[in-house]
N, C-alpha and C. Protein backbone atom coordinates (compact mmCIF):
# COMPACT_ATOMS: atom_id res chain seq x y z
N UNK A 1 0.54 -100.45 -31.85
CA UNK A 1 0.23 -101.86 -31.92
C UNK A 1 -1.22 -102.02 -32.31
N UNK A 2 -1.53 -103.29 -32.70
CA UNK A 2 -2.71 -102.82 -33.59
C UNK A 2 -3.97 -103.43 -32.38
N UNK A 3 -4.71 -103.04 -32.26
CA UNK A 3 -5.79 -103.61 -31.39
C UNK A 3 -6.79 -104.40 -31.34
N UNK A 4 -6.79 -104.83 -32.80
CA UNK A 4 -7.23 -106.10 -33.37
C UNK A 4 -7.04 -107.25 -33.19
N UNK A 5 -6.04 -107.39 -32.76
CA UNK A 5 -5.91 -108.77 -32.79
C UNK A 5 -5.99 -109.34 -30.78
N UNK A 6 -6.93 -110.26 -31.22
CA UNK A 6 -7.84 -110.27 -30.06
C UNK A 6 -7.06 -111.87 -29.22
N UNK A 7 -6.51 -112.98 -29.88
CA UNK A 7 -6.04 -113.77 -29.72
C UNK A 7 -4.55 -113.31 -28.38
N UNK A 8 -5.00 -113.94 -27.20
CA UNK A 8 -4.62 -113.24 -26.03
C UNK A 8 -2.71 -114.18 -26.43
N UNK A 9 -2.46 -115.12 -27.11
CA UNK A 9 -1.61 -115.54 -26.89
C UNK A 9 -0.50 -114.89 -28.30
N UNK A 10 -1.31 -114.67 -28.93
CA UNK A 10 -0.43 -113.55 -30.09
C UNK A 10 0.07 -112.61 -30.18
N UNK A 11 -0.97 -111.80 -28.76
CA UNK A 11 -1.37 -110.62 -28.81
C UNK A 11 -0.09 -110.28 -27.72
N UNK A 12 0.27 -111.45 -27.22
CA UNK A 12 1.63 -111.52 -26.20
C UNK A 12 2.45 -111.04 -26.62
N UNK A 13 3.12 -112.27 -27.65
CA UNK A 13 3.75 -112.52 -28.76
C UNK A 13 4.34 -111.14 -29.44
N UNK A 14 3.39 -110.55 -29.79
CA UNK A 14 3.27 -109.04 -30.32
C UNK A 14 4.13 -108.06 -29.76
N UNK A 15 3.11 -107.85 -28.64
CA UNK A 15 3.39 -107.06 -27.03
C UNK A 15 5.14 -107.13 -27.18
N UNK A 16 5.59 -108.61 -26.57
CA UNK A 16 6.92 -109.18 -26.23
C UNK A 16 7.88 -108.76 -27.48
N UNK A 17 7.42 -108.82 -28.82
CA UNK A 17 8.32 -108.14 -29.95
C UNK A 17 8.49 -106.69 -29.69
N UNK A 18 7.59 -106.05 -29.83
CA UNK A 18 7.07 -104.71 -29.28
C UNK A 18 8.37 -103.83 -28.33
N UNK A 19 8.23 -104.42 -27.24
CA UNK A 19 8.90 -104.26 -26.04
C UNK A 19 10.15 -104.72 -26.23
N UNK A 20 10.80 -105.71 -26.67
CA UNK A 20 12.41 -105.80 -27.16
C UNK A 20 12.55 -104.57 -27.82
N UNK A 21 11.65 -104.30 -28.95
CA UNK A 21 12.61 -103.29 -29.74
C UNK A 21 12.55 -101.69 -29.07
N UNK A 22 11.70 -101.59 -28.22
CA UNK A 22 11.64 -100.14 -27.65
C UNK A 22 13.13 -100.57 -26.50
N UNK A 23 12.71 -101.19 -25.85
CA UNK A 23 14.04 -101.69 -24.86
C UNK A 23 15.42 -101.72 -25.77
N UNK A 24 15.65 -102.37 -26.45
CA UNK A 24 16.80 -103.07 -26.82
C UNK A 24 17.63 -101.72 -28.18
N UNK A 25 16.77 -101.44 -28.38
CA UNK A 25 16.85 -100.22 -30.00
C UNK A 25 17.75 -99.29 -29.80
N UNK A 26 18.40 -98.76 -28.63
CA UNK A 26 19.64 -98.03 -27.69
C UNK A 26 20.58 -98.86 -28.14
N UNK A 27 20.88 -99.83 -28.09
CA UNK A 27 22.09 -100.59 -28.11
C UNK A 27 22.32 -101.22 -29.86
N UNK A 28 21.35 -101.64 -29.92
CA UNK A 28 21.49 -102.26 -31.38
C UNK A 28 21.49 -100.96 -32.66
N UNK A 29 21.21 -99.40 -31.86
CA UNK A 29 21.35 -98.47 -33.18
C UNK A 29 22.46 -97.34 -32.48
N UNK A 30 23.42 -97.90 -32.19
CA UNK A 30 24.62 -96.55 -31.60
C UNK A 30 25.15 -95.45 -32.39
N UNK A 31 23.97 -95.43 -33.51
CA UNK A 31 24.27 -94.11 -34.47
C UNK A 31 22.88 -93.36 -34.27
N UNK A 32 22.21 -93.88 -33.54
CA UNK A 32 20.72 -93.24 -33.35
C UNK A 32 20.34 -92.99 -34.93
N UNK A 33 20.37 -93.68 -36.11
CA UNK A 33 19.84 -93.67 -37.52
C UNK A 33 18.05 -94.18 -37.11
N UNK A 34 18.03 -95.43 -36.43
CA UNK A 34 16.63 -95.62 -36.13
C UNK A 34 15.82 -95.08 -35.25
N UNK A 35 16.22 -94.97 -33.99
CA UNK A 35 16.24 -94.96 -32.67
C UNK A 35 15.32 -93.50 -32.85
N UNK A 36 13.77 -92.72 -32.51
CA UNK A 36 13.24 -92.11 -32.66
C UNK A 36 12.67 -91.50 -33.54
N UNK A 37 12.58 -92.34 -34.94
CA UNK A 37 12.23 -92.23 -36.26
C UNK A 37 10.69 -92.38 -35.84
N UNK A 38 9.83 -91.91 -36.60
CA UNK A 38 8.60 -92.18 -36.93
C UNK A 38 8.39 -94.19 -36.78
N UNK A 39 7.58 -94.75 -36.16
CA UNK A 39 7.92 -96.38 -36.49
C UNK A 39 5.86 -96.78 -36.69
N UNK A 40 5.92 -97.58 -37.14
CA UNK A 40 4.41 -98.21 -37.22
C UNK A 40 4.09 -99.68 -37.22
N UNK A 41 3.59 -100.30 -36.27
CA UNK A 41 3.00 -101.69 -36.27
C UNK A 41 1.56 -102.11 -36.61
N UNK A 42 1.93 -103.09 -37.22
CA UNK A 42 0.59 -103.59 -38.27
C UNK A 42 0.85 -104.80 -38.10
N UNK A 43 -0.22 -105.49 -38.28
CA UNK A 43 -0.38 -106.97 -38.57
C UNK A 43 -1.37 -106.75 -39.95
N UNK A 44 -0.70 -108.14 -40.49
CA UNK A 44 -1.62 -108.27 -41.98
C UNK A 44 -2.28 -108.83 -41.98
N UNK A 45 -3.59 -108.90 -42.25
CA UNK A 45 -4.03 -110.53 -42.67
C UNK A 45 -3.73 -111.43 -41.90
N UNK A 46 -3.43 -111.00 -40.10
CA UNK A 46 -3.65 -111.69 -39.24
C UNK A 46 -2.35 -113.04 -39.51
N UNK A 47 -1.27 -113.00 -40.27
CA UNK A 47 -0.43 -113.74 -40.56
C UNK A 47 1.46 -113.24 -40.58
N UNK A 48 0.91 -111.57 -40.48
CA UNK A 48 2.44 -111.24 -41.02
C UNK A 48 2.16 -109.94 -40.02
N UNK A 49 3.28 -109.74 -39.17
CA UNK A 49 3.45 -108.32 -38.62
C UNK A 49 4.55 -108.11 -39.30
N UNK A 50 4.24 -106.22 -39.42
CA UNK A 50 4.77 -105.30 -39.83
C UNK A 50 5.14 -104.61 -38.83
N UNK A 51 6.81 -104.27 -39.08
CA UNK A 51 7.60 -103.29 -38.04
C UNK A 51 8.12 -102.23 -39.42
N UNK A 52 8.05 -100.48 -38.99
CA UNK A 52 8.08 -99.98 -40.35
C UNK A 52 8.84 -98.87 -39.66
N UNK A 53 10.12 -98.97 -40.19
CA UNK A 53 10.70 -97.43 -39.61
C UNK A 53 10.62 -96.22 -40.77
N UNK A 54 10.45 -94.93 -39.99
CA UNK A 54 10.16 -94.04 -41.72
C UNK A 54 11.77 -92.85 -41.54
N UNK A 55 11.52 -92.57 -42.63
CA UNK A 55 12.89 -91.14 -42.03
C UNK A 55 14.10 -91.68 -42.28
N UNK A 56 13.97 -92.60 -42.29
CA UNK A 56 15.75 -92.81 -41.68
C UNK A 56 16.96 -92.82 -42.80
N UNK A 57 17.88 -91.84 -42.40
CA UNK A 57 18.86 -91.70 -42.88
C UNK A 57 19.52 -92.33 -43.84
N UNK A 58 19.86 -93.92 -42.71
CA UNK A 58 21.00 -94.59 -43.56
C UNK A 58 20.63 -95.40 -42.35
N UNK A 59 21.35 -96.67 -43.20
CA UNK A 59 21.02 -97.72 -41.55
C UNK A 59 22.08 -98.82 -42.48
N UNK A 60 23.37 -99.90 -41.95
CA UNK A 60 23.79 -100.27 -41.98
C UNK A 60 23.54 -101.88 -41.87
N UNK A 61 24.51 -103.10 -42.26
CA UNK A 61 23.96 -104.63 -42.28
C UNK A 61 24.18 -104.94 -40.53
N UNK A 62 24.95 -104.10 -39.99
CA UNK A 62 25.32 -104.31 -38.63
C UNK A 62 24.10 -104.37 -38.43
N UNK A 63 23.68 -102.96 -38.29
CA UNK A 63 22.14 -102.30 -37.66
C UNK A 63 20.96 -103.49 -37.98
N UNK A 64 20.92 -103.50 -38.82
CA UNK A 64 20.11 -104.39 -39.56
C UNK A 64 19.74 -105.86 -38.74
N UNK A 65 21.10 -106.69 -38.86
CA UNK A 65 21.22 -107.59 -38.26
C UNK A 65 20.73 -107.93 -36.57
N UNK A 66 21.70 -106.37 -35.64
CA UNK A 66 20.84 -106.62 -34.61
C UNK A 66 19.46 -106.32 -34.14
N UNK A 67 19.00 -105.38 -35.29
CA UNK A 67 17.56 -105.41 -35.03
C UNK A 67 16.52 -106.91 -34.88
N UNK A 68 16.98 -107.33 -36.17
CA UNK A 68 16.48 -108.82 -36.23
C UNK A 68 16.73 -109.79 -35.20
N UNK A 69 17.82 -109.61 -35.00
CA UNK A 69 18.32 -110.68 -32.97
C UNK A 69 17.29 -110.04 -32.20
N UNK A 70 16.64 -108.67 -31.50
CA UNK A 70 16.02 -107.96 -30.78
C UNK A 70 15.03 -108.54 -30.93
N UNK A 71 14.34 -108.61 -32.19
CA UNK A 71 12.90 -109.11 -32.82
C UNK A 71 12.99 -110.80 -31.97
N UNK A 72 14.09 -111.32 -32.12
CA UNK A 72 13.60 -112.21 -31.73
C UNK A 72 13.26 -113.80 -32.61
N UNK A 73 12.90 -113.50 -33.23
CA UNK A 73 11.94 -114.48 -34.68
C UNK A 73 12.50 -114.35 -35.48
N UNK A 74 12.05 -115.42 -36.66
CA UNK A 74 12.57 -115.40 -37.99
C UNK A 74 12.02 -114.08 -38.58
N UNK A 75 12.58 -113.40 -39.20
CA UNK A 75 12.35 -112.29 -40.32
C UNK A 75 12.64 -111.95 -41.47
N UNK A 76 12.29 -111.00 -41.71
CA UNK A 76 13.38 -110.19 -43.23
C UNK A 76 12.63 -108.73 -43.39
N UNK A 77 13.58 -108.42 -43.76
CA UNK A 77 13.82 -106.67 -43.85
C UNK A 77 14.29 -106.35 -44.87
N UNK A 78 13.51 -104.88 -45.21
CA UNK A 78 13.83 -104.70 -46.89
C UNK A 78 14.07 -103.12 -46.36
N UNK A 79 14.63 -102.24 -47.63
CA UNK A 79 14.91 -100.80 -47.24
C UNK A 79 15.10 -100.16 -48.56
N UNK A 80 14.07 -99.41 -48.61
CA UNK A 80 13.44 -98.77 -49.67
C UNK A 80 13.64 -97.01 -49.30
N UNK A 81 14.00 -96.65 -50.86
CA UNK A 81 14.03 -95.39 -50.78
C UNK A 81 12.60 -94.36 -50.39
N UNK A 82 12.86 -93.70 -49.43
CA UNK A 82 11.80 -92.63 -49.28
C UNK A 82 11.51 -91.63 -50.14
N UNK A 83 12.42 -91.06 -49.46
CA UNK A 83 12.82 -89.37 -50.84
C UNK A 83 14.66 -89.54 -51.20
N UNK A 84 15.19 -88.72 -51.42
CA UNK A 84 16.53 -88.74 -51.75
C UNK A 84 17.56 -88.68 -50.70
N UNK A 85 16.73 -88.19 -49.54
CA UNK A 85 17.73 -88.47 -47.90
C UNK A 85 17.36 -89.63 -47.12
N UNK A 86 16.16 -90.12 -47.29
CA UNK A 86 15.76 -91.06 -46.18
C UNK A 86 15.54 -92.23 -46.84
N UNK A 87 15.40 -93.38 -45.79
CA UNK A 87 14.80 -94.64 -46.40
C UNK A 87 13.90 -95.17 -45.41
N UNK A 88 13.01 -95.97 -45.94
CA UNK A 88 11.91 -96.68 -45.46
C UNK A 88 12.56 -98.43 -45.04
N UNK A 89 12.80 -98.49 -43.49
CA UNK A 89 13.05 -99.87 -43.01
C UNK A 89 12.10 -100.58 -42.24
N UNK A 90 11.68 -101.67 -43.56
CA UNK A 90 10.38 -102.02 -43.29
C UNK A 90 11.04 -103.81 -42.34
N UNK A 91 10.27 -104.49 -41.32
CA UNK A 91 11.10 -105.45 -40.93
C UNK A 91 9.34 -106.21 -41.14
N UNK A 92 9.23 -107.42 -40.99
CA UNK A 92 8.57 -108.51 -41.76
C UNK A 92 8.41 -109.54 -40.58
N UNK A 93 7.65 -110.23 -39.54
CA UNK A 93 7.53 -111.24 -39.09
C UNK A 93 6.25 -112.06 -39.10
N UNK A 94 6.74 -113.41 -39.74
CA UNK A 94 5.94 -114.16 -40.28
C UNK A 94 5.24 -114.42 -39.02
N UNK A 95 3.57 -114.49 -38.68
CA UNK A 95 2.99 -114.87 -37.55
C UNK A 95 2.48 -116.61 -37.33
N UNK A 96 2.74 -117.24 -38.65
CA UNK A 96 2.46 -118.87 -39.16
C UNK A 96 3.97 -119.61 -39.56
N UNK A 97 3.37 -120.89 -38.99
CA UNK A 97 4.43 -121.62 -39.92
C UNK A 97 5.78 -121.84 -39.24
């Protein structure tokens, strides 16, 4: 989580996304495709957090979907090829607006 961001009521916000998906990521990935992948949180430009899974196999619209319920918030998620086995599931939450 990134330690920048100093705004105690965002920084909740964050935290509380954070913590669904370590909690909740058992149930919403029952193929374990996500579930102990490499993951990275970022905030952008103080407007957009970044949830970034690396490695991963294969991941499904099921999977997909309940990740985004876990998150909580409006989102969107994109999934980009890594190398020729894995893909990059990057998830997107707008921090404005």
């Amino acid at each position: 989580m990134p330690d920048l961001v100093l705004d105690p009521l965002m920084r909740a916000r964050l935290d509380e996304i954070q913590h669904r998906l370590q909690e909740g990521l058992a149930k919403a990935d029952p193929h374990h495709r996500i579930r102990g992948r490499p993951v990275t949180y970022r905030v952008i430009a103080g407007q957009t957090f970044e949830v970034v899974y690396r490695e991963v196999p294969r991941i499904d619209e099921a999977e997909v979907l309940a990740i985004k319920k876990l998150i909580g918030e409006q989102c969107f998620c994109s999934v980009t090829p890594a190398t020729a086995e894995t893909l990059t599931v990057r998830f997107v939450v707008p921090l404005t607006g």
